[in-house]
Each structure stands twice: as C-alpha cells, then as structure tokens.
PDB file of N, CA and C in Angstrom:
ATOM      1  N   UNK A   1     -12.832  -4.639  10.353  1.00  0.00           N
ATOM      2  CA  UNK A   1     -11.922  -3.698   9.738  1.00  0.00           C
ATOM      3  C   UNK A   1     -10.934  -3.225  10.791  1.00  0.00           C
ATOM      4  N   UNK A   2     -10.041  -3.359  10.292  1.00  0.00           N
ATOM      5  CA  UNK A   2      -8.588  -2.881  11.422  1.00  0.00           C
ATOM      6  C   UNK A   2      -7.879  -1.275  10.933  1.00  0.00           C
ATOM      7  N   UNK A   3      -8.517  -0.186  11.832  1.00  0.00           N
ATOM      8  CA  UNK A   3      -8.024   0.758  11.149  1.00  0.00           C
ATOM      9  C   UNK A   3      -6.374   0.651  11.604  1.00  0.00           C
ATOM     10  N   UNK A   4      -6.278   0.240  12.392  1.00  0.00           N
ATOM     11  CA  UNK A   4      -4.437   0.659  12.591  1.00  0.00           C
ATOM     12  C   UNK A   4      -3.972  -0.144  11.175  1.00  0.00           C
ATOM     13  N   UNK A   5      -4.454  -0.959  10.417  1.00  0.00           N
ATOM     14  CA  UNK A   5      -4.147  -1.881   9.761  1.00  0.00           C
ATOM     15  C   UNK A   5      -3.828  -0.723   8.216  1.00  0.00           C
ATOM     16  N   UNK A   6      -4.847  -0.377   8.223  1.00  0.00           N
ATOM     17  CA  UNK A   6      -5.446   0.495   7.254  1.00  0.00           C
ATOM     18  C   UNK A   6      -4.306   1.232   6.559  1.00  0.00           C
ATOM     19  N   UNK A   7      -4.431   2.250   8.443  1.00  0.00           N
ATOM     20  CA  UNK A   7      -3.500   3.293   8.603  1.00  0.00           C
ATOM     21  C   UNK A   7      -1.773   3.132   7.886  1.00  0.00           C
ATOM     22  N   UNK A   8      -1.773   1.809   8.097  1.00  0.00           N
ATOM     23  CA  UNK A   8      -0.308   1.191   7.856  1.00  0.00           C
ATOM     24  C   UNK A   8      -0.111   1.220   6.461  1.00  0.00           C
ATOM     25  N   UNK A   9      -0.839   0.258   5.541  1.00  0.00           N
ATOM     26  CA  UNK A   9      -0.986   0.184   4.417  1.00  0.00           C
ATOM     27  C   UNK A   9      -1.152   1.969   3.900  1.00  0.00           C
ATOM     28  N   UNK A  10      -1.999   2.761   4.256  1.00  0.00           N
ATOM     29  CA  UNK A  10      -2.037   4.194   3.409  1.00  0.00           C
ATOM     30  C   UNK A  10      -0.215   4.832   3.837  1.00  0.00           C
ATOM     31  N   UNK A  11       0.098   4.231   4.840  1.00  0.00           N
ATOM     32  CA  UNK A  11       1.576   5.219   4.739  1.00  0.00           C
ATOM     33  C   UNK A  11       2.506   4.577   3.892  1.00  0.00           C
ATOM     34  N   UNK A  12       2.474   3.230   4.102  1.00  0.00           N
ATOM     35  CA  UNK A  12       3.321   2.279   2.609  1.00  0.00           C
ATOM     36  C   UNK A  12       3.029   3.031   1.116  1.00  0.00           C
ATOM     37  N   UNK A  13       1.625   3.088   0.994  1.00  0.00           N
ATOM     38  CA  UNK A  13       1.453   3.651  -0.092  1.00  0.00           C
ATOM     39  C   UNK A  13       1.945   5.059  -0.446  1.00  0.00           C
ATOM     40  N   UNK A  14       2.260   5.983   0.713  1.00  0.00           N
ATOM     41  CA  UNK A  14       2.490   7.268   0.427  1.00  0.00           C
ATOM     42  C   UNK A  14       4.031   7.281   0.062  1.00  0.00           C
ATOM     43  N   UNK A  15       4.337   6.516   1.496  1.00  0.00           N
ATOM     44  CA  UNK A  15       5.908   6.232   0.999  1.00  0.00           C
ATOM     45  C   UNK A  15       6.680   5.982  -0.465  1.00  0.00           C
ATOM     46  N   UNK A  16       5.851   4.580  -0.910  1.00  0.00           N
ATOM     47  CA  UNK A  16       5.959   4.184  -2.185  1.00  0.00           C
ATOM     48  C   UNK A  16       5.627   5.479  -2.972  1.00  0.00           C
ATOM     49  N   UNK A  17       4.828   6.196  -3.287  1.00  0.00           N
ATOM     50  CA  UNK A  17       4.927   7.179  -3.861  1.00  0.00           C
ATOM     51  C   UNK A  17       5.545   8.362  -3.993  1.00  0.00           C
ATOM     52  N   UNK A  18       6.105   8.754  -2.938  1.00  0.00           N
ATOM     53  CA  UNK A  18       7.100   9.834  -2.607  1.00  0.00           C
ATOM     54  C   UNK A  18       8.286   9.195  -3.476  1.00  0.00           C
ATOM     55  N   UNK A  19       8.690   7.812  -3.112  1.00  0.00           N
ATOM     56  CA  UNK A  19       9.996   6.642  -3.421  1.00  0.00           C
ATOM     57  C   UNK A  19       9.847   7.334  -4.972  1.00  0.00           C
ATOM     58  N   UNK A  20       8.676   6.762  -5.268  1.00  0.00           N
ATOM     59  CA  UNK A  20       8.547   6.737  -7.083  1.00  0.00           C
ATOM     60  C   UNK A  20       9.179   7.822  -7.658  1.00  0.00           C
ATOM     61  N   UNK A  21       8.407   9.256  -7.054  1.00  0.00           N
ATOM     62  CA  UNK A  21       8.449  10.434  -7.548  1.00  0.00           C
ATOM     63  C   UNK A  21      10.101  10.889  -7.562  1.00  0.00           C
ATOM     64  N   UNK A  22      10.429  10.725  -6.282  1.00  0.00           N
ATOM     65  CA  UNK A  22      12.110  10.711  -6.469  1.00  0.00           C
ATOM     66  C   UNK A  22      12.813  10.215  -7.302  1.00  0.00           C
ATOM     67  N   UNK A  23      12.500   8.566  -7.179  1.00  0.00           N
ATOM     68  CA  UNK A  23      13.215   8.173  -8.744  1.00  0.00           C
ATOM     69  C   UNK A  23      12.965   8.548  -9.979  1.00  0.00           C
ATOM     70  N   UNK A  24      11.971   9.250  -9.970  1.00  0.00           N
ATOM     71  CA  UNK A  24      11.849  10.083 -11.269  1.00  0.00           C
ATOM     72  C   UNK A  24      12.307  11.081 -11.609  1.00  0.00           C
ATOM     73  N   UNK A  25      12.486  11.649 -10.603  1.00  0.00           N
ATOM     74  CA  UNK A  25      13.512  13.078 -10.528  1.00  0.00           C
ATOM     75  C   UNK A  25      14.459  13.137 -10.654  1.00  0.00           C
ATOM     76  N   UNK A  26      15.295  11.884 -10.118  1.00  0.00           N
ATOM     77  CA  UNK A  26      16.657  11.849 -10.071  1.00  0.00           C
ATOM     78  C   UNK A  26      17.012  11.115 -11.441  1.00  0.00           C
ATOM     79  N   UNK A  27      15.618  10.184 -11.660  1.00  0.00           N
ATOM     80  CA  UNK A  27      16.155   8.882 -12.982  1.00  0.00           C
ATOM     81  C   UNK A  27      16.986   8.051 -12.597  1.00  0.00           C
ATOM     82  N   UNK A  28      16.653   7.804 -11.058  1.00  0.00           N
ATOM     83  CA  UNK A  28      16.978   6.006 -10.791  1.00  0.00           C
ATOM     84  C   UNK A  28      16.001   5.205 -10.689  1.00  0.00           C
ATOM     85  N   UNK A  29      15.814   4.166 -11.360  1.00  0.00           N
ATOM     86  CA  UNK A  29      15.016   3.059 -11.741  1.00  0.00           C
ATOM     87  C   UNK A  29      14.745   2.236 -10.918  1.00  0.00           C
ATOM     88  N   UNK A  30      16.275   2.135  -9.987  1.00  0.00           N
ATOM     89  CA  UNK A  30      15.746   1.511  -8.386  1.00  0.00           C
ATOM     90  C   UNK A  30      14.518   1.853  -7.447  1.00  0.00           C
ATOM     91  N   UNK A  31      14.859   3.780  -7.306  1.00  0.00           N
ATOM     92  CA  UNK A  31      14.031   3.768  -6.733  1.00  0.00           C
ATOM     93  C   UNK A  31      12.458   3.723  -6.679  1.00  0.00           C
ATOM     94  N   UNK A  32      12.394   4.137  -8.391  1.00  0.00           N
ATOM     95  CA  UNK A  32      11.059   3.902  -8.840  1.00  0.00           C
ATOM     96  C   UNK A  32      10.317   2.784  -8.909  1.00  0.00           C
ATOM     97  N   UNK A  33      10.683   1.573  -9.403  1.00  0.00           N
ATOM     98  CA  UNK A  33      10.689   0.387  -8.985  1.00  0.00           C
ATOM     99  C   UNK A  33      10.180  -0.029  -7.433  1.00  0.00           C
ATOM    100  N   UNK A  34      10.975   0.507  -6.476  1.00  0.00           N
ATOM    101  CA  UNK A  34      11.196   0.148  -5.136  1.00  0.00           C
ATOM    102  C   UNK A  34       9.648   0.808  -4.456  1.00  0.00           C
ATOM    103  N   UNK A  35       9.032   1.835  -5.336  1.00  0.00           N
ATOM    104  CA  UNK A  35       7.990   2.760  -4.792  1.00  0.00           C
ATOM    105  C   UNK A  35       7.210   2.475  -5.440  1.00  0.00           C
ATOM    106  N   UNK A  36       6.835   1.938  -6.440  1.00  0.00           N
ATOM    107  CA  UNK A  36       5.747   1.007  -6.900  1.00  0.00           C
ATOM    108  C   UNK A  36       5.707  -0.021  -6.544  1.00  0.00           C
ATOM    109  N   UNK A  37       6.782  -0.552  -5.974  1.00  0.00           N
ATOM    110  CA  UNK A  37       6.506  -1.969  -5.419  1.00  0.00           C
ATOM    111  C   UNK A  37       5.695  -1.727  -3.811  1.00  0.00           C
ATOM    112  N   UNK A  38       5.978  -0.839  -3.265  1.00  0.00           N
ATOM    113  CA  UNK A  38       5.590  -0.403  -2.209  1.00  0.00           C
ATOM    114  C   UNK A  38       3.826  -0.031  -2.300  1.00  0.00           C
ATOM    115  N   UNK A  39       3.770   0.577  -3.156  1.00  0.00           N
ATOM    116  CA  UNK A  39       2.296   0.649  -3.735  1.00  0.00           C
ATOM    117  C   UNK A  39       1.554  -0.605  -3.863  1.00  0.00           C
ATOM    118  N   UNK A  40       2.337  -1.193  -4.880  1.00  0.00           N
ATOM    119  CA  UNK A  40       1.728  -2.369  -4.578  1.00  0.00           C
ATOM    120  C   UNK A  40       1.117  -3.593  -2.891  1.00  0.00           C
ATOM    121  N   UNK A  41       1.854  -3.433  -2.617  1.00  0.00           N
ATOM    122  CA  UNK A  41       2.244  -4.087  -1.107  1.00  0.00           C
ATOM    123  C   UNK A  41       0.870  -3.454  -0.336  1.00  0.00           C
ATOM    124  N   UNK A  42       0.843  -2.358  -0.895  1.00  0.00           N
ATOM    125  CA  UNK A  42      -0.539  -1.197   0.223  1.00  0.00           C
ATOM    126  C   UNK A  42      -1.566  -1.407  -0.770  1.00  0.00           C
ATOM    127  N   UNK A  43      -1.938  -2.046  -1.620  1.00  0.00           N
ATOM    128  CA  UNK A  43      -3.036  -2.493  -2.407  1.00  0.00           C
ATOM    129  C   UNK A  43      -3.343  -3.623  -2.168  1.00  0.00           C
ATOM    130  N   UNK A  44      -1.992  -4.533  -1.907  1.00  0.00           N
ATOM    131  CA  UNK A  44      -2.249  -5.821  -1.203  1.00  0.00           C
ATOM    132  C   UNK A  44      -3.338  -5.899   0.019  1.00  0.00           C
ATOM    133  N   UNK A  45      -2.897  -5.280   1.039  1.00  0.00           N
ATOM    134  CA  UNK A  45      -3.081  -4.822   2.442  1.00  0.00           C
ATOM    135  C   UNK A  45      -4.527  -4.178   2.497  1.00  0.00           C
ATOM    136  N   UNK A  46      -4.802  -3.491   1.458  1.00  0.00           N
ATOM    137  CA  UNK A  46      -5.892  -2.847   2.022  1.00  0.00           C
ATOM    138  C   UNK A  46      -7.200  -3.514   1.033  1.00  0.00           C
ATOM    139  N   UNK A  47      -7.021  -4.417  -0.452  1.00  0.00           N
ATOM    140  CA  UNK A  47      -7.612  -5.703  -0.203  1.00  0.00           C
ATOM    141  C   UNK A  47      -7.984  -6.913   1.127  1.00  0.00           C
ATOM    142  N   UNK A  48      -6.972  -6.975   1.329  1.00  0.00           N
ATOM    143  CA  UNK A  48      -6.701  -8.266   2.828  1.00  0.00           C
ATOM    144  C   UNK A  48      -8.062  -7.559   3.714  1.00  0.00           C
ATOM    145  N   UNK A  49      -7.825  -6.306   4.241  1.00  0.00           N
ATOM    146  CA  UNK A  49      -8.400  -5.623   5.011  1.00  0.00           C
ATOM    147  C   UNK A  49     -10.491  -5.675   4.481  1.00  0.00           C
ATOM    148  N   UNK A  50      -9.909  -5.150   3.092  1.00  0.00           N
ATOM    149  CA  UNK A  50     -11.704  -5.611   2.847  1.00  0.00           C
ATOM    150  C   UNK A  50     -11.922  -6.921   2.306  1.00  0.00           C
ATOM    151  N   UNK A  51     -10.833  -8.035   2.419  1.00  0.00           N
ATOM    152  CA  UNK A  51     -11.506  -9.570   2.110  1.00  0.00           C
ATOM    153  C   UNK A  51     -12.291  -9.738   3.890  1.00  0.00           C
ATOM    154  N   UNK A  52     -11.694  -9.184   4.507  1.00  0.00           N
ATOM    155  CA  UNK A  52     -11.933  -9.500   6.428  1.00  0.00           C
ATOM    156  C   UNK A  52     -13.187  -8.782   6.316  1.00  0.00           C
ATOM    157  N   UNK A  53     -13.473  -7.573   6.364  1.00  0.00           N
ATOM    158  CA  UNK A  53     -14.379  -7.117   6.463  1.00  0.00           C
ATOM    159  C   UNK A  53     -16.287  -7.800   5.395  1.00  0.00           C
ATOM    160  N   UNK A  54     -15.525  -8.417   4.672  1.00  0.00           N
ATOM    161  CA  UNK A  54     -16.623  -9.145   3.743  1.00  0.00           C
ATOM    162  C   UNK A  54     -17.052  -9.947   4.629  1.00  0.00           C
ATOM    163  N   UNK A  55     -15.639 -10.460   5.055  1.00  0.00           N
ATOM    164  CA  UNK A  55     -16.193 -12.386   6.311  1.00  0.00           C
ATOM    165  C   UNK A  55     -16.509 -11.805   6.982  1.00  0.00           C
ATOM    166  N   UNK A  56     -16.302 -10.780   7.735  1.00  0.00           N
ATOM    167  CA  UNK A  56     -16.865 -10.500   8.990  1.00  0.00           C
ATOM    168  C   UNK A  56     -18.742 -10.551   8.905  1.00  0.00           C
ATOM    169  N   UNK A  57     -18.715  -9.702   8.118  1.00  0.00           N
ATOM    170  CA  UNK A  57     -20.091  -9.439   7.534  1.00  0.00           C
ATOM    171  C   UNK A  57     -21.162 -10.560   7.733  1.00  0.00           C
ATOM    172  N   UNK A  58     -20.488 -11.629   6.974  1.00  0.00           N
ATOM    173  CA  UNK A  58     -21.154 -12.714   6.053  1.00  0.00           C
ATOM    174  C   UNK A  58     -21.350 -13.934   7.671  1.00  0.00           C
ATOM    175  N   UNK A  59     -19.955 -13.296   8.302  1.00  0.00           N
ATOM    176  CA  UNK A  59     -20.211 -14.377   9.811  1.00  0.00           C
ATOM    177  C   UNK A  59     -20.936 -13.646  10.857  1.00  0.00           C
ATOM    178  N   UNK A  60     -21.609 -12.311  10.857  1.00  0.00           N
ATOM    179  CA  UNK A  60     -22.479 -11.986  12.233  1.00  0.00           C
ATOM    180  C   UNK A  60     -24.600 -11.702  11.505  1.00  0.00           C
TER     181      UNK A  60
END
C-alpha cells in the first residue's frame, strides 16, 4: 500500500468534489462534469492501490 499514493487520489477526489459543487452553484455543466470526472479518476487510483495490496498479500 502506497500511502503517498493514497494521499493523492483522496485530494483528486476532494478536488473533484469541491469542482462539482461549484458547478452546481454556478450551473456550469463543465465544471460539474470536470469534478466527477475527477472523482472518478480517485476511485480509479484507490482501486489500483487495493488491487497492489491484494498481490502483495497473496506474494509474501
């Protein structure tokens, strides 16, 4: 498990969410869009993070 890794992915995600919430406020679609996609990306990442941690497991 790579916490700097982690760490990275939870601020994407916060970002993306702050992104979202703005575009909701304002009612641009870009940016909402742009902050769920960002969410996404940190769901990616912090899967990746526990597919590694499974192998790791499974290899010691």
């Amino acid at each position: 498990m790579s916490l700097e890794e982690r760490l990275k992915a939870t601020a994407i995600n916060i970002e993306g969410k702050i992104q979202e919430a703005v575009g909701d406020l304002t009612g641009d679609p870009k940016a909402q869009t742009e902050g769920q996609a960002k969410q996404a990306e940190a769901q990616v990442r912090h899967t990746v993070e526990d597919v590694k941690d499974e192998v790791k497991k499974i290899l010691d």
